[in-house]
C-alpha atoms as a PDB file:
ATOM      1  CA  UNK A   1     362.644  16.800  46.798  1.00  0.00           C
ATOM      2  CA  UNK A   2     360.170  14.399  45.665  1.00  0.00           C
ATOM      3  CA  UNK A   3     355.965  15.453  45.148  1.00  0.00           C
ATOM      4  CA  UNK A   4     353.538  14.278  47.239  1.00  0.00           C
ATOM      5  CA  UNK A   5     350.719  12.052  45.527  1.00  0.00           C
ATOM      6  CA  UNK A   6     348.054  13.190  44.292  1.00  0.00           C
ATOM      7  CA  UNK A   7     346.087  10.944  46.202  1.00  0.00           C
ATOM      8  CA  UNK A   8     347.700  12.628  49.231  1.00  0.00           C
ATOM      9  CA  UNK A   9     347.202  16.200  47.969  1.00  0.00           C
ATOM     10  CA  UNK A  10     343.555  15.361  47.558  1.00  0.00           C
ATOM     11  CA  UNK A  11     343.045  14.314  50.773  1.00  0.00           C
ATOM     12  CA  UNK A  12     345.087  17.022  51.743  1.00  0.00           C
ATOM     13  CA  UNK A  13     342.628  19.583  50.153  1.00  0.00           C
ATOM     14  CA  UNK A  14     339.241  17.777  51.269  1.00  0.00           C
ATOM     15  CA  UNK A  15     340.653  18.198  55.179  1.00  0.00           C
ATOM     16  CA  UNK A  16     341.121  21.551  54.372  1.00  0.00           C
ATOM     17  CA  UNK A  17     337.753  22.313  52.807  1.00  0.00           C
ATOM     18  CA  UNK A  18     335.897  19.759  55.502  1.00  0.00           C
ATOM     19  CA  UNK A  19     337.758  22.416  58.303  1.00  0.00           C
ATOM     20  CA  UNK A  20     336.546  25.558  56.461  1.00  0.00           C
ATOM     21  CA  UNK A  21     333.650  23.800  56.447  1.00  0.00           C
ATOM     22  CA  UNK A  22     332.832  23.177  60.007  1.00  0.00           C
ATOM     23  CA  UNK A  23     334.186  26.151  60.978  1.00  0.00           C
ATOM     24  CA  UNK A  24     331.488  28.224  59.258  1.00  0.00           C
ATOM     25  CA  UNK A  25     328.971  25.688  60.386  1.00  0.00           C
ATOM     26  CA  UNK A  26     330.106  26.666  63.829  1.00  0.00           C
ATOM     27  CA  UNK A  27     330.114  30.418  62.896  1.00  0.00           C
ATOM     28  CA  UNK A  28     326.749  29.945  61.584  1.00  0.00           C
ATOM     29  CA  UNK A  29     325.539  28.037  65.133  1.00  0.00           C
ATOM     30  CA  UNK A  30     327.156  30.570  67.234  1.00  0.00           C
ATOM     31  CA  UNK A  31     325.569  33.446  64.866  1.00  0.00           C
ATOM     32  CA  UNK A  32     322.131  31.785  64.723  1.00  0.00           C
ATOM     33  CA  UNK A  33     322.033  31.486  68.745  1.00  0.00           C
ATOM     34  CA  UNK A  34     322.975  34.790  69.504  1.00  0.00           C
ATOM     35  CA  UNK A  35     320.284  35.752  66.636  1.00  0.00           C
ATOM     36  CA  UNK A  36     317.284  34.025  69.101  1.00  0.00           C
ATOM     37  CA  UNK A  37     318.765  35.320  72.373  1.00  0.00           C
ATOM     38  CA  UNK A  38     318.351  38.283  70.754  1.00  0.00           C
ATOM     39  CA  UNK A  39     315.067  37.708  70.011  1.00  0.00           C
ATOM     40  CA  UNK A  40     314.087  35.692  73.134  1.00  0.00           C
ATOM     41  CA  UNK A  41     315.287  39.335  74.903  1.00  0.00           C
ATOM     42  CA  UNK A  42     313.388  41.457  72.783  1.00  0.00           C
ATOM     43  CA  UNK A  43     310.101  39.411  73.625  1.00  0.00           C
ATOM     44  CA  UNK A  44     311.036  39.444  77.097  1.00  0.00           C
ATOM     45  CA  UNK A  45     311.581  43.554  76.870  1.00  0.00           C
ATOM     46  CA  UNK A  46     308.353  43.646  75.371  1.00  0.00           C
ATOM     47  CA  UNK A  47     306.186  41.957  77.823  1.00  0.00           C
ATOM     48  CA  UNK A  48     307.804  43.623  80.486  1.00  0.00           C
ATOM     49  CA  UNK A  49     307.026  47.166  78.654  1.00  0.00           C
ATOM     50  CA  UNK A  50     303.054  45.532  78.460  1.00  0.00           C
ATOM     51  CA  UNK A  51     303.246  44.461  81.813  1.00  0.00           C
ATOM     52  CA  UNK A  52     304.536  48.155  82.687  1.00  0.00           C
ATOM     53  CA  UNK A  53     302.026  49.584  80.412  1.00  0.00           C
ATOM     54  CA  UNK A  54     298.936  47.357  82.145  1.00  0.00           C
ATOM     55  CA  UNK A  55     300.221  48.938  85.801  1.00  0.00           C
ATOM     56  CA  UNK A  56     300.232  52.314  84.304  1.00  0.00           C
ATOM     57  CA  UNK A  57     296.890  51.893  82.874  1.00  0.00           C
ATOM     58  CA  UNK A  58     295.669  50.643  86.191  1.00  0.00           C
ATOM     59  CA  UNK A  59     297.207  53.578  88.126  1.00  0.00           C
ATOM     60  CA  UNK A  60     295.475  56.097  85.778  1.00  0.00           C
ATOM     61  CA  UNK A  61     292.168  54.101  86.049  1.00  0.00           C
ATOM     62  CA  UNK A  62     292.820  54.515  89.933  1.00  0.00           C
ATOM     63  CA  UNK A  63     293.524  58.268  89.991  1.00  0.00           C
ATOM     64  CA  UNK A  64     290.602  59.035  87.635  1.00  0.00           C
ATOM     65  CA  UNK A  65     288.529  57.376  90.453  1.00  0.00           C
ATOM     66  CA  UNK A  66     289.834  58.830  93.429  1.00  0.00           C
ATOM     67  CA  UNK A  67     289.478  62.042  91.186  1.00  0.00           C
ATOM     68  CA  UNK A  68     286.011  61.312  90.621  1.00  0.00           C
ATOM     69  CA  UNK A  69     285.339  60.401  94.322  1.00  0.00           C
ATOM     70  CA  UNK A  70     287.205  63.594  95.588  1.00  0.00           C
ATOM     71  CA  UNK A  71     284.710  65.574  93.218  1.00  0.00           C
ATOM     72  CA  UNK A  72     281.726  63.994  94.130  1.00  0.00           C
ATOM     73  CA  UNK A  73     282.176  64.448  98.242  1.00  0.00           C
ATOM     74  CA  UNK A  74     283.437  68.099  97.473  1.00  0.00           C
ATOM     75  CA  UNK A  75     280.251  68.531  95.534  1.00  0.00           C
ATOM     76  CA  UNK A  76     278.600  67.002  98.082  1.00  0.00           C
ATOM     77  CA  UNK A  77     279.571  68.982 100.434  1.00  0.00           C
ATOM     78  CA  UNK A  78     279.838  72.296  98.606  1.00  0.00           C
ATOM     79  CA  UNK A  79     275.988  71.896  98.580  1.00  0.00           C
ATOM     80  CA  UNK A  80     274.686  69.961 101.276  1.00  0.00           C
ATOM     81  CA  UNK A  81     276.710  71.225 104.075  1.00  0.00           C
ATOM     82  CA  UNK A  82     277.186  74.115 102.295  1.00  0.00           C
ATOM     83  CA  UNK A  83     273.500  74.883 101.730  1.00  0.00           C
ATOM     84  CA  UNK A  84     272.464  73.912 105.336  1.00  0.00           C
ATOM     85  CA  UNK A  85     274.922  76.010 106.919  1.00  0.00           C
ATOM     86  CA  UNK A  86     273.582  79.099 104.981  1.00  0.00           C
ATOM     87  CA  UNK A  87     269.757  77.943 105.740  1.00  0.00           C
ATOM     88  CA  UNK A  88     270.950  77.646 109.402  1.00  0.00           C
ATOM     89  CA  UNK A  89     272.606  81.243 109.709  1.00  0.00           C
ATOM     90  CA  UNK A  90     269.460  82.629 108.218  1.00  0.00           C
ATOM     91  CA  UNK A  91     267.149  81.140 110.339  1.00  0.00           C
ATOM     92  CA  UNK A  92     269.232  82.428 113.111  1.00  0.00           C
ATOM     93  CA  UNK A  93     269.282  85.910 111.809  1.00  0.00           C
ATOM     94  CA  UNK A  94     265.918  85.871 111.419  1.00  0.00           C
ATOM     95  CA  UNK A  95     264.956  84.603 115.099  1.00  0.00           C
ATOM     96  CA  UNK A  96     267.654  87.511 116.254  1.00  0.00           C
ATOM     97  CA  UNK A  97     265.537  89.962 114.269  1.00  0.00           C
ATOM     98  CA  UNK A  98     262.027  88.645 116.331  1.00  0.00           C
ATOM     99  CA  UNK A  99     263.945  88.725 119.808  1.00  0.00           C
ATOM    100  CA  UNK A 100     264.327  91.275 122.463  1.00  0.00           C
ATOM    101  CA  UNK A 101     265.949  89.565 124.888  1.00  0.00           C
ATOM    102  CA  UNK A 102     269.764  90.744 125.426  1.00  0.00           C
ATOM    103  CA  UNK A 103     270.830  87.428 126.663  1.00  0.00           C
ATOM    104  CA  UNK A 104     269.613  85.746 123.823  1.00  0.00           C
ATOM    105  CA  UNK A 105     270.232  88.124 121.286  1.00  0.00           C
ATOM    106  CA  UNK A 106     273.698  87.689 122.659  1.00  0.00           C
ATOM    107  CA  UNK A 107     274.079  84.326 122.348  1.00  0.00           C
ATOM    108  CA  UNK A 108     272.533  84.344 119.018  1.00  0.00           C
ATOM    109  CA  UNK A 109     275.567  86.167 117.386  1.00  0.00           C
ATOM    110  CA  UNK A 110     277.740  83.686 118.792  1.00  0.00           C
ATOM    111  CA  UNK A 111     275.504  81.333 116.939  1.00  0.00           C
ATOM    112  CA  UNK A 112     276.040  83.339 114.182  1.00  0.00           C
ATOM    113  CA  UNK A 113     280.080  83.406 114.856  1.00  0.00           C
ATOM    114  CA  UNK A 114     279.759  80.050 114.791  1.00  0.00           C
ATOM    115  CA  UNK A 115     278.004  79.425 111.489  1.00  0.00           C
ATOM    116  CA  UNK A 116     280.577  81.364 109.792  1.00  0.00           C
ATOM    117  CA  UNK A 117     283.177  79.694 111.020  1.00  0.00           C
ATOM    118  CA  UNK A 118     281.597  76.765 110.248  1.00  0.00           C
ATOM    119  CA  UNK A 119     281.177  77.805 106.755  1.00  0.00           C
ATOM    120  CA  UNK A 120     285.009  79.005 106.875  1.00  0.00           C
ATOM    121  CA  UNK A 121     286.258  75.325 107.809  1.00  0.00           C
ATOM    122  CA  UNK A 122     283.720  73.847 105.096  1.00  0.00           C
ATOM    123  CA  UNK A 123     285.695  76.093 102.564  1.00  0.00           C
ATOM    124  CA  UNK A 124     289.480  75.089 104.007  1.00  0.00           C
ATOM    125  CA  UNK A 125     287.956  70.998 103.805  1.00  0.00           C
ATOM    126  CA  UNK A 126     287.295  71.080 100.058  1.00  0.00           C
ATOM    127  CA  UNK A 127     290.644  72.792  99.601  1.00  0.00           C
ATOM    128  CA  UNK A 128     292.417  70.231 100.999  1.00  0.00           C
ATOM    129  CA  UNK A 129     290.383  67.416  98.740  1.00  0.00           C
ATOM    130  CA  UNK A 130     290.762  69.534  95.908  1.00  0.00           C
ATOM    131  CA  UNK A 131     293.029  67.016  93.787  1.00  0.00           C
ATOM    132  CA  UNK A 132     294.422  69.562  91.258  1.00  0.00           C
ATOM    133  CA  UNK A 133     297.623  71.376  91.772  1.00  0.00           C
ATOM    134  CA  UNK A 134     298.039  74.554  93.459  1.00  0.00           C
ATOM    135  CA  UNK A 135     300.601  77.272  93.226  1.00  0.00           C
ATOM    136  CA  UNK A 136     302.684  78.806  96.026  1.00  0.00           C
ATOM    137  CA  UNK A 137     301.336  82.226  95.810  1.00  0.00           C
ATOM    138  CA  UNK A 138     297.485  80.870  96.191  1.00  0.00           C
ATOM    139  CA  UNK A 139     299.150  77.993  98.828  1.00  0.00           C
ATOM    140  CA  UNK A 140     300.902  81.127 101.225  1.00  0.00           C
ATOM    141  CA  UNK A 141     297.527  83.105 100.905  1.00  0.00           C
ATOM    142  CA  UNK A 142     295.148  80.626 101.856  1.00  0.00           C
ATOM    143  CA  UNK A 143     297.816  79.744 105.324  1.00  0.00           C
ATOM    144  CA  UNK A 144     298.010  83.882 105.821  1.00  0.00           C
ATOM    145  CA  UNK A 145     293.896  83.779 106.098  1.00  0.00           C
ATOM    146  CA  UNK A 146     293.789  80.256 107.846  1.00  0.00           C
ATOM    147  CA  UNK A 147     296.446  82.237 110.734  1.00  0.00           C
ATOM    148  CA  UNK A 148     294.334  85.232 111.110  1.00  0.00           C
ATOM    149  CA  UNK A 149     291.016  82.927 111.362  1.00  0.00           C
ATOM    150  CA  UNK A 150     292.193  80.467 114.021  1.00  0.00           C
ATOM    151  CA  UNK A 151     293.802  83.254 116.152  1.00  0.00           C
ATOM    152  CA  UNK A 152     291.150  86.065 115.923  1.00  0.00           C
ATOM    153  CA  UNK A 153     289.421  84.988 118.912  1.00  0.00           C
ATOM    154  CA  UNK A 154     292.341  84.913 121.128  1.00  0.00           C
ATOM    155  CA  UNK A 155     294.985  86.867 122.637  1.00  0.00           C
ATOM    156  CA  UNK A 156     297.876  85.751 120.029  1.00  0.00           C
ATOM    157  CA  UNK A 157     298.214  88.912 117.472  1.00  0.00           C
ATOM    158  CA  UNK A 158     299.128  87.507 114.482  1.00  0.00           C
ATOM    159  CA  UNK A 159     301.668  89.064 111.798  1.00  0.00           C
ATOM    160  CA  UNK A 160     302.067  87.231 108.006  1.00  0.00           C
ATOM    161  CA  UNK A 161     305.619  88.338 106.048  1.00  0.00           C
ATOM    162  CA  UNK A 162     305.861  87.162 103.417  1.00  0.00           C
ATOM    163  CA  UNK A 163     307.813  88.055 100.227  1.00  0.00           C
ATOM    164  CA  UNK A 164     307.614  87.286  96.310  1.00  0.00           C
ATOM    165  CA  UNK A 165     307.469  83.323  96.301  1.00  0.00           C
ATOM    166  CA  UNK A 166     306.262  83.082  92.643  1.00  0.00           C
ATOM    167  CA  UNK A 167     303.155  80.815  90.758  1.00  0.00           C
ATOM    168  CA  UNK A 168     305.493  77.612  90.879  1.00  0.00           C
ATOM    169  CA  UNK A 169     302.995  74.322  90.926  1.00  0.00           C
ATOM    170  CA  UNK A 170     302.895  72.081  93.851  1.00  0.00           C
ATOM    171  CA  UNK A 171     300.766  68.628  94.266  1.00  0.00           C
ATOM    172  CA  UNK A 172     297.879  68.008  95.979  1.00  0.00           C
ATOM    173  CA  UNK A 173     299.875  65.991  98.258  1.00  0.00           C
ATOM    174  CA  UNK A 174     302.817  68.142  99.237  1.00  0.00           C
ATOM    175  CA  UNK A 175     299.566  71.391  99.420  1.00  0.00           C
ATOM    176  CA  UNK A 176     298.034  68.831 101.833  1.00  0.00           C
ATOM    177  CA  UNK A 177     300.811  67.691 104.064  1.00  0.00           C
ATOM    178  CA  UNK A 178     302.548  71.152 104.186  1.00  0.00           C
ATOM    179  CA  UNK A 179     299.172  72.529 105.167  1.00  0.00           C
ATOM    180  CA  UNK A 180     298.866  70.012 107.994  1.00  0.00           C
ATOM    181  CA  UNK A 181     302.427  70.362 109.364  1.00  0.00           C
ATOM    182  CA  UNK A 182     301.630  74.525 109.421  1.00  0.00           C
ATOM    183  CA  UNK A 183     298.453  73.784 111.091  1.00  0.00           C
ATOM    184  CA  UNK A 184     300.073  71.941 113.817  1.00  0.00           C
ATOM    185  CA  UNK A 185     302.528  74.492 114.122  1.00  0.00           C
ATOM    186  CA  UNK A 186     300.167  77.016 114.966  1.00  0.00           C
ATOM    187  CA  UNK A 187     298.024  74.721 117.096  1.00  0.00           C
ATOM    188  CA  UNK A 188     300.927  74.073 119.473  1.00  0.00           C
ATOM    189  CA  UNK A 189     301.074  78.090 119.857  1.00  0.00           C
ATOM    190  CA  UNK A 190     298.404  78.625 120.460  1.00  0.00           C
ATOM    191  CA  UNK A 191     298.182  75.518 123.121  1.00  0.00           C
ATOM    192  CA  UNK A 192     301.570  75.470 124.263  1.00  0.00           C
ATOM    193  CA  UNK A 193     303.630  78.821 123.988  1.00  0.00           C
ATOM    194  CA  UNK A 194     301.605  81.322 126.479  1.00  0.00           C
ATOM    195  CA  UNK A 195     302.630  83.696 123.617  1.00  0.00           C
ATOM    196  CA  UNK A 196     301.608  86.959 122.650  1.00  0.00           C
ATOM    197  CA  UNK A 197     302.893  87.122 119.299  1.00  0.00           C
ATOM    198  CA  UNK A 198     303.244  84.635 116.450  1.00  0.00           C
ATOM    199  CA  UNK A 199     304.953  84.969 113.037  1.00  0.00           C
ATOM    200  CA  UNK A 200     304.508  83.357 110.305  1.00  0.00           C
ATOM    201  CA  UNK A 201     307.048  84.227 107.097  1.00  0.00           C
ATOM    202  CA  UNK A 202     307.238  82.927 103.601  1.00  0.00           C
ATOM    203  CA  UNK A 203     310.248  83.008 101.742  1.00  0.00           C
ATOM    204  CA  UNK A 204     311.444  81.555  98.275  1.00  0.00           C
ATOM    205  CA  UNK A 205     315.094  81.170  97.533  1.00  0.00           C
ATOM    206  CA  UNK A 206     315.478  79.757  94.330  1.00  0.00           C
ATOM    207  CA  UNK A 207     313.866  76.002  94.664  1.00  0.00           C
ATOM    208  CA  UNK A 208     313.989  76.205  98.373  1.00  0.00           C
ATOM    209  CA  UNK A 209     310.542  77.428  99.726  1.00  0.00           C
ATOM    210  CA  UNK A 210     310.322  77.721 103.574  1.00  0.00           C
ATOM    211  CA  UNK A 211     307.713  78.680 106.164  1.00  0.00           C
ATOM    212  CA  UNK A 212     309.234  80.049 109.509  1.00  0.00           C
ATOM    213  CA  UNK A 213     306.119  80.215 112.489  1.00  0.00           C
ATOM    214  CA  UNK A 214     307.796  81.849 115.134  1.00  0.00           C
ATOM    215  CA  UNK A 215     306.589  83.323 118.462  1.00  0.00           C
ATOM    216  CA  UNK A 216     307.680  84.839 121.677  1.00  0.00           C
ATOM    217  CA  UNK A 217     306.547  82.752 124.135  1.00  0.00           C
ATOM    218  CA  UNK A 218     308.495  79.880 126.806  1.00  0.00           C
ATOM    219  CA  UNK A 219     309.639  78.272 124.334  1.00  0.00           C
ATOM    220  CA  UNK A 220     310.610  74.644 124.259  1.00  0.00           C
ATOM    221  CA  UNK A 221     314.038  73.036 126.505  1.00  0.00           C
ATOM    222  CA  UNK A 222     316.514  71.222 124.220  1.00  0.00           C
ATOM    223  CA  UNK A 223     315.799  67.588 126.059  1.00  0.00           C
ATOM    224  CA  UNK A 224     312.208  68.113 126.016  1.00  0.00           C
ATOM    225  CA  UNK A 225     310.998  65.065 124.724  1.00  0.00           C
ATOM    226  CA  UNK A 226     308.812  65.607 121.450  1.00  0.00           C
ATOM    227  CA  UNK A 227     305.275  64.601 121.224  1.00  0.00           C
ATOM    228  CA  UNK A 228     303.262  62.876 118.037  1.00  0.00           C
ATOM    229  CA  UNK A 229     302.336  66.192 116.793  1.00  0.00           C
ATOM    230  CA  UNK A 230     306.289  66.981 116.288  1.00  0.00           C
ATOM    231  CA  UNK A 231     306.694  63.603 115.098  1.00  0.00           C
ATOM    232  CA  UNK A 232     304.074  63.384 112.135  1.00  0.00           C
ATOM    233  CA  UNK A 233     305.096  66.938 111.258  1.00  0.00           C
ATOM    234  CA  UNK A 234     308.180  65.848 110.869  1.00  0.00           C
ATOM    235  CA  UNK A 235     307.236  62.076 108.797  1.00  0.00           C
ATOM    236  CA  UNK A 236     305.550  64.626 106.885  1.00  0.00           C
ATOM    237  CA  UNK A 237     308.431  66.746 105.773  1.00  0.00           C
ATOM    238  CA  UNK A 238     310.332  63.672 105.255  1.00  0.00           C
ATOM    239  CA  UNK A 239     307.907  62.388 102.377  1.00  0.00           C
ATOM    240  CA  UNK A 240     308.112  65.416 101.003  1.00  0.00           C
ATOM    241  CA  UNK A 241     311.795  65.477 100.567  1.00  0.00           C
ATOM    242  CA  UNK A 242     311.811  68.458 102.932  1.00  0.00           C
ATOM    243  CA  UNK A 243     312.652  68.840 106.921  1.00  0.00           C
ATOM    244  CA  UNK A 244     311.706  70.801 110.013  1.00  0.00           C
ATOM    245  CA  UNK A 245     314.132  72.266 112.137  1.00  0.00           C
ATOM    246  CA  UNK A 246     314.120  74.092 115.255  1.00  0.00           C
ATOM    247  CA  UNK A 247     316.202  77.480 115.086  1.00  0.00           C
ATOM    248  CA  UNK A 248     317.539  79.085 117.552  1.00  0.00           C
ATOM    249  CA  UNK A 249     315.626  81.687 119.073  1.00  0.00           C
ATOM    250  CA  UNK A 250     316.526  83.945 122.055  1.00  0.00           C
ATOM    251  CA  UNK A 251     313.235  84.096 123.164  1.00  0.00           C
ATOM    252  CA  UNK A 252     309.802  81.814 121.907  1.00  0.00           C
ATOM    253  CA  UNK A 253     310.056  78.832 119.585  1.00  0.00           C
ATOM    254  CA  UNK A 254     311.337  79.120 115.575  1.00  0.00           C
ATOM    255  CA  UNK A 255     309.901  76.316 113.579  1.00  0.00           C
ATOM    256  CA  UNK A 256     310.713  76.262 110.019  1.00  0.00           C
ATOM    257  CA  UNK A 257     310.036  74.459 107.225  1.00  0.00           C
ATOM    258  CA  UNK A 258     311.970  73.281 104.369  1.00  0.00           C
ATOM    259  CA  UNK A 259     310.389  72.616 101.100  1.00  0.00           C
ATOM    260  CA  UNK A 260     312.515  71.755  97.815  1.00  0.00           C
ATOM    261  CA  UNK A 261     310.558  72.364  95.100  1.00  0.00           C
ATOM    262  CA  UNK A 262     312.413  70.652  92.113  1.00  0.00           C
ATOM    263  CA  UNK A 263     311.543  67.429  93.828  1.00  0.00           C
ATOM    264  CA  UNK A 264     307.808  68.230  93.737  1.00  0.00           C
ATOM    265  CA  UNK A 265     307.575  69.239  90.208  1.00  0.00           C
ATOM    266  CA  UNK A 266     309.801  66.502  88.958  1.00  0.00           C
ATOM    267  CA  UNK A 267     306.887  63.995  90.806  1.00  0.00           C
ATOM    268  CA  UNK A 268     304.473  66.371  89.030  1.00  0.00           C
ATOM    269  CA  UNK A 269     306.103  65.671  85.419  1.00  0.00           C
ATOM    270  CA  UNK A 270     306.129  62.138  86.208  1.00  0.00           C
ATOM    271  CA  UNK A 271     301.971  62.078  87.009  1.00  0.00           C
ATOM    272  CA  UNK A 272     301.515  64.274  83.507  1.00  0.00           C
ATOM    273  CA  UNK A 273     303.911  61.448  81.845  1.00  0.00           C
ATOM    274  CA  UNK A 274     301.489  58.814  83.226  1.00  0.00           C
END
């Protein structure tokens, strides 16, 4: 078999090397393009993360404010209202002191009634602006003494149960909207049941913390259609990843009220991360 040429064998080679060639110019293309999407992504991860960062800032900048603004009215009120109320009651005490007159001296206590339930309501306002957490312990006392208040001038006897619920932390928010959808609760038995007793029980079982207001009155009929009240108590459970249910009850109406409390203090962990 005869040899190639040289000449052939050198052309031969310089294909060869021209191939290796271009193929690690290609490799080196392909490497170096992948290299700047690379960096084109990081650039784009990091102005989203300032972008993020700017919205976070401007959400802190906005709490601190409404924080600020929730101080200043409960100052505000704390001592103007406050103050005025307690300059009003002793005025009144002190005109019940210079009367004789039954009649008036009668309806001067009512005056006074009313002063200290005006100072009562004062107190349960700045509660509900207070912007800090709360715990559940503090949260089923201050609903035990709100019950006893609003029903203490009528008929309805009231009767608080309630067992170990523990100091777990709950938000402003889910204090406030809880609060609201109790307080509608009771309003509608004390409006709507003809009742002579109402219950109100707090109970903790594990991360499920629930609030059962029931009473003994007429009750409510399964196609009864439900009014706003109902309604925004239950939007309210809703946003708090909670629900209201009616229970069965052979006589009266059970309401009760679901709260889970993981999702609250996982929304709480996220405001401390911010």
């Amino acid at each position: 078999m005869r040899a190639l040429p040289v000449e052939i064998k050198f052309s031969i080679i310089i294909a060869i090397l021209l191939m290796v060639i271009i193929v690690v110019f290609l490799i080196f293309i392909i490497v170096l393009y992948y290299r700047r999407q690379m960096i084109f992504s990081k650039e784009e991860r990091l102005k989203e993360m300032e972008y993020r960062t700017q919205l976070l800032q401007q959400e802190i900048d906005y709490r601190k404010k409404m924080q600020s603004e929730h101080d200043r009215v409960s100052h505000d009120l704390h001592d103007d209202l406050g103050s005025g109320i307690t300059a009003l009651k002793l005025q009144t005490q002190f005109i019940k002191q210079k009367t004789t007159d039954i009649k008036i001296s009668q309806n001067i206590e009512e005056l006074l009634q009313t002063c200290d339930e005006l100072n009562v309501s004062m107190r349960q306002i700045l509660w509900n602006l207070k912007v800090g957490d709360d715990n559940l312990e503090n949260f089923a006392q201050r609903i035990s003494h709100y019950a006893k208040n609003f029903f203490a001038k009528t008929n309805i006897k009231v009767h608080i149960f309630k067992e170990e619920v523990g100091y777990d932390h709950i938000s402003a928010d889910t204090r406030r909207n809880l609060y609201l959808c109790i307080k509608e609760a009771l309003n509608n038995v004390y409006k709507h049941s003809n009742s002579e007793n109402v219950e109100v029980h707090f109970n903790r079982d594990g991360k499920i913390f629930t609030v059962d207001i029931k009473d003994d009155g007429v009750g409510i009929t399964p196609d009864a259609a439900y009014g706003d009240g109902i309604e925004n108590m239950k939007s309210r459970m809703v946003a708090l990843c909670g629900n209201l249910n009616f229970v069965p009850s052979e006589k009266g109406l059970h309401v009760r009220l679901n709260l889970d409390l993981q999702n609250d203090q996982d929304s709480i962990k996220n405001v401390e991360k911010v």
